[in-house]
Protein backbone atom coordinates (compact mmCIF):
# COMPACT_ATOMS: atom_id res chain seq x y z
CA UNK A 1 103.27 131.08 91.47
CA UNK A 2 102.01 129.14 88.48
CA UNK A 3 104.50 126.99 87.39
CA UNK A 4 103.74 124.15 90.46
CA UNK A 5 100.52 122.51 89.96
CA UNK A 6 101.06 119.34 91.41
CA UNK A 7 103.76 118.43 94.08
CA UNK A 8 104.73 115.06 95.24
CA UNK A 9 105.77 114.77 98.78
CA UNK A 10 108.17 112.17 99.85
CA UNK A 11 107.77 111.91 103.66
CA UNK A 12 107.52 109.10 106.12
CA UNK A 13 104.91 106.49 107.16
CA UNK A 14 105.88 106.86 110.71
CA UNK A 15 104.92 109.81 113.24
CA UNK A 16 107.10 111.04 116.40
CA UNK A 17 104.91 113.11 117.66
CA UNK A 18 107.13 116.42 117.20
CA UNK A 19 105.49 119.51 117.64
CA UNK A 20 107.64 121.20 115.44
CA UNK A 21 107.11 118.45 112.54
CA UNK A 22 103.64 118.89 112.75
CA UNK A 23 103.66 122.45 113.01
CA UNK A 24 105.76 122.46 109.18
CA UNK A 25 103.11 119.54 108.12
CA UNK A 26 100.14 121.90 108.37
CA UNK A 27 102.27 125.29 107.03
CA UNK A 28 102.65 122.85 104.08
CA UNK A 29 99.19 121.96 103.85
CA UNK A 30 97.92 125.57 103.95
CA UNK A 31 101.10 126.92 101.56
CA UNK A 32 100.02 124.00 99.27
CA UNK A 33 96.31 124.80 99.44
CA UNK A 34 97.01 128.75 99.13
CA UNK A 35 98.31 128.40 95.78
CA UNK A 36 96.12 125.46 94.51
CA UNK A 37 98.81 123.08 93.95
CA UNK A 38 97.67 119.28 94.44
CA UNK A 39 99.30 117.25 96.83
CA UNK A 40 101.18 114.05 95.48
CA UNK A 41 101.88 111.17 98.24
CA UNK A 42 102.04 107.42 98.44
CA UNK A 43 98.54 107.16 99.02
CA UNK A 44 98.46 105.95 102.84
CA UNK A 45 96.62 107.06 105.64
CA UNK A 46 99.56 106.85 108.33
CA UNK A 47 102.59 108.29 109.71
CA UNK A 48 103.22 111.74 108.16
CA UNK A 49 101.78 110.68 104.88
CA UNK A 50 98.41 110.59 106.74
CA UNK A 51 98.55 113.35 108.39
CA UNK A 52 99.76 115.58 105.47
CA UNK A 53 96.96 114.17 103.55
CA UNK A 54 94.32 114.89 106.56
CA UNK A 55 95.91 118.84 106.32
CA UNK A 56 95.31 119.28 102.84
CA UNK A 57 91.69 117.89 102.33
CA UNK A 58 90.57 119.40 105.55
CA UNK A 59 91.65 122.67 104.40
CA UNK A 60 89.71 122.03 100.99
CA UNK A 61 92.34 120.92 98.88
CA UNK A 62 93.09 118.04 96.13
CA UNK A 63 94.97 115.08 96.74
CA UNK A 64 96.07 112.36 95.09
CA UNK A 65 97.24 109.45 96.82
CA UNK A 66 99.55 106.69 94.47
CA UNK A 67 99.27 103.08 96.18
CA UNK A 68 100.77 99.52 95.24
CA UNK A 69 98.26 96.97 95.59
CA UNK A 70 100.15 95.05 98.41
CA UNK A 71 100.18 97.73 100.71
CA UNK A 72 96.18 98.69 99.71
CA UNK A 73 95.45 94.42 100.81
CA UNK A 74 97.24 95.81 104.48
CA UNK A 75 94.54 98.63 104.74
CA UNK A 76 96.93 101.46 104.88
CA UNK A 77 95.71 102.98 102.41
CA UNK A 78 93.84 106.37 102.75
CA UNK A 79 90.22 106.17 102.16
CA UNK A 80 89.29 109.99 101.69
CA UNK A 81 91.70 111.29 98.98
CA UNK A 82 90.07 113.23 96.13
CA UNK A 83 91.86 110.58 93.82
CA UNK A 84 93.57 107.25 94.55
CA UNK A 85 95.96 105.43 91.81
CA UNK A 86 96.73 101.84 92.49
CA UNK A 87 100.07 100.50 90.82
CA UNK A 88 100.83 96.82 90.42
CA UNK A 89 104.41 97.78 92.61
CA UNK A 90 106.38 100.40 93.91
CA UNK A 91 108.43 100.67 90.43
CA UNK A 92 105.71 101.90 89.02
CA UNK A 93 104.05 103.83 92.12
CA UNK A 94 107.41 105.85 92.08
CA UNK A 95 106.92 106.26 88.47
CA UNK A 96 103.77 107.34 88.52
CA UNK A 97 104.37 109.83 91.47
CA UNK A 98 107.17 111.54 89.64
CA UNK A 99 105.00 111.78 86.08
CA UNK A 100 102.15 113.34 87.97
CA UNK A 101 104.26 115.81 89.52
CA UNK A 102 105.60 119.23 88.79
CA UNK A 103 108.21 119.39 91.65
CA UNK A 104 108.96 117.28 94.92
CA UNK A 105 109.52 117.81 98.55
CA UNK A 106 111.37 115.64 101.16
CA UNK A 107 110.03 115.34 104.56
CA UNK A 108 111.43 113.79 107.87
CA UNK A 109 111.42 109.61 107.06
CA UNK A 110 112.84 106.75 106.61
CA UNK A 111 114.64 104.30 104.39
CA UNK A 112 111.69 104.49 101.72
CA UNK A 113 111.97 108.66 101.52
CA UNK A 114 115.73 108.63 101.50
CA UNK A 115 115.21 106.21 98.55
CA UNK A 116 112.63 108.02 97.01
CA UNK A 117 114.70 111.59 97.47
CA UNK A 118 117.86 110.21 95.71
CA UNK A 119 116.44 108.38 92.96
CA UNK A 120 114.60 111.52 91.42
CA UNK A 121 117.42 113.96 92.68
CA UNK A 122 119.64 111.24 90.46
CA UNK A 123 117.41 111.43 87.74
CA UNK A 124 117.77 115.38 87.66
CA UNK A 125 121.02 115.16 87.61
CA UNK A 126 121.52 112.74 84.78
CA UNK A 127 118.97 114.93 82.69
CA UNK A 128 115.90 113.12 83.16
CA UNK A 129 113.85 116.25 84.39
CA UNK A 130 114.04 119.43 84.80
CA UNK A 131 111.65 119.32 87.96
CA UNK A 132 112.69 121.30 91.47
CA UNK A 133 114.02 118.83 94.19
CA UNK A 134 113.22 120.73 97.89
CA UNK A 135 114.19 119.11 101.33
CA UNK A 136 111.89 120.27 104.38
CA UNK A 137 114.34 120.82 106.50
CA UNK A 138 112.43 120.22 110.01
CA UNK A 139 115.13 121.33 113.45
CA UNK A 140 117.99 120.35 111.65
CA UNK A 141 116.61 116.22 110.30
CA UNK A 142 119.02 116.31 107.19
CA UNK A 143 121.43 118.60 108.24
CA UNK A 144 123.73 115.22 108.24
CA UNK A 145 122.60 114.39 105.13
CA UNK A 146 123.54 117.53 103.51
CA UNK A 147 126.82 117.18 105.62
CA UNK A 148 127.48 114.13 103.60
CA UNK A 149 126.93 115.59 100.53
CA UNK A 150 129.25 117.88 100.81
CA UNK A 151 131.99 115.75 102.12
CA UNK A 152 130.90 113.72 98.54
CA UNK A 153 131.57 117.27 96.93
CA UNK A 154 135.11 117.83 98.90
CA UNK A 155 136.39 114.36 98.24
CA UNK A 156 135.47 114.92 94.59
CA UNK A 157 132.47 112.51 93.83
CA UNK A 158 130.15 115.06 93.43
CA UNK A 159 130.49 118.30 91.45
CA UNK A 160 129.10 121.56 93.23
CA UNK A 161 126.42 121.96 90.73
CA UNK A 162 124.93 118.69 91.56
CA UNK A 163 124.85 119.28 94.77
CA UNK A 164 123.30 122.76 94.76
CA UNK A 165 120.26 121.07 92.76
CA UNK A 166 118.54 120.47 96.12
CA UNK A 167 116.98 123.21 98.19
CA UNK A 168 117.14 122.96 101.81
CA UNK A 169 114.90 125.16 103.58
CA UNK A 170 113.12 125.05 107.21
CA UNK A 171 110.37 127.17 106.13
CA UNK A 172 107.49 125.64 103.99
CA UNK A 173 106.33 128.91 102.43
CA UNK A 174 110.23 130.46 101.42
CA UNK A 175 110.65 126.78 100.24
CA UNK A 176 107.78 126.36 97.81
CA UNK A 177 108.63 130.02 96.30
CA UNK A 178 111.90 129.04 95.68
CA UNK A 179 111.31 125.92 93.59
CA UNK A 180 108.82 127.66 92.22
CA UNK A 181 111.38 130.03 90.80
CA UNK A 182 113.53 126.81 89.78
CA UNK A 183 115.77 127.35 86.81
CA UNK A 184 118.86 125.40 87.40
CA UNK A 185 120.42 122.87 84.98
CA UNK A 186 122.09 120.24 86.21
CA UNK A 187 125.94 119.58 84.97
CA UNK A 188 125.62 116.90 82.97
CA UNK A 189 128.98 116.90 81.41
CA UNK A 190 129.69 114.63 84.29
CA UNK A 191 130.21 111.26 82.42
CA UNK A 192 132.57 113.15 80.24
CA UNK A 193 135.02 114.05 82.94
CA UNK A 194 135.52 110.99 85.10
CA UNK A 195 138.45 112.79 87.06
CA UNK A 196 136.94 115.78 89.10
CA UNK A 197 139.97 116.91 90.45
């Protein structure tokens, strides 16, 4: 490993308690830790943004949290990272995030991850970056989303090699080697052939 220095995680600012989640939290900590790659995140101290954050500096490692000002006035934000960037708004957090990071992962969330997940999976596509896109893929959470992609893919909206940008893996460790490893190019012929019959 040695490409990954810095990952941003994408992941929700609410908790359900599942065992399983938090079992894949903290074998993303340690696999994040192990190879000295800094954690990325939105810079708050709940949900499973917190409790990411709480694995990775308990087990000695760097984080850097990325915060609008709004949401720092609410007190969410986390007060122990090893860095903490404060944006003016979450145009430039997301900005920000995606600059100081060599790849991204996709936790279990909500509206704001799904948001975050497409917009830098879009900008991959369109050229943008070249940075691995990897979706934690936690007892099945986004096996509907991936279902919908490829319906996207069947009723021709989405070419294959789009789609195959994202790695979906339920394992932290075999998902972190893999983008790691990351050499795809997305198709970006696309605006050339409108018809992808």
């Amino acid at each position: 490993m040695n490409k990954l220095k810095a990952v941003c995680v994408y992941c929700g600012s609410n908790f359900n308690g599942d065992i399983q989640l938090r079992k894949a939290i903290k074998q993303l900590a340690e696999t994040l830790v192990d190879h000295k790659i800094k954690l990325v995140y939105g810079g708050g101290s709940v949900g499973v943004m917190g409790v990411l954050a709480n694995d990775v500096l308990e087990l000695g490692g760097s984080v850097t949290g990325v915060i609008p000002q709004f949401l720092l006035d609410k007190e969410v934000g986390h007060k122990g990272v090893t860095e903490m960037i404060v944006t003016e708004n979450m145009h430039q957090r997301k900005q920000k995030m995606a600059d100081l990071s060599d790849g991204f992962v996709i936790l279990p969330g909500g509206f704001g991850t799904l948001e975050e997940f497409f917009e830098v999976l879009t900008w991959l596509q369109l050229g943008l970056h070249n940075k691995p896109i990897g979706v934690l893929n936690i007892n099945g959470f986004y096996d509907p989303l991936f279902a919908q992609m490829e319906m996207m893919v069947q009723s021709k909206f989405l070419k294959p090699a789009n789609r195959d940008l994202v790695f979906n893996e339920g394992d932290a460790a075999s998902l972190i080697d893999k983008m790691d490893n990351f050499s795809a190019v997305p198709d970006e012929v696309w605006f050339k052939e409108r018809n992808l019959t």
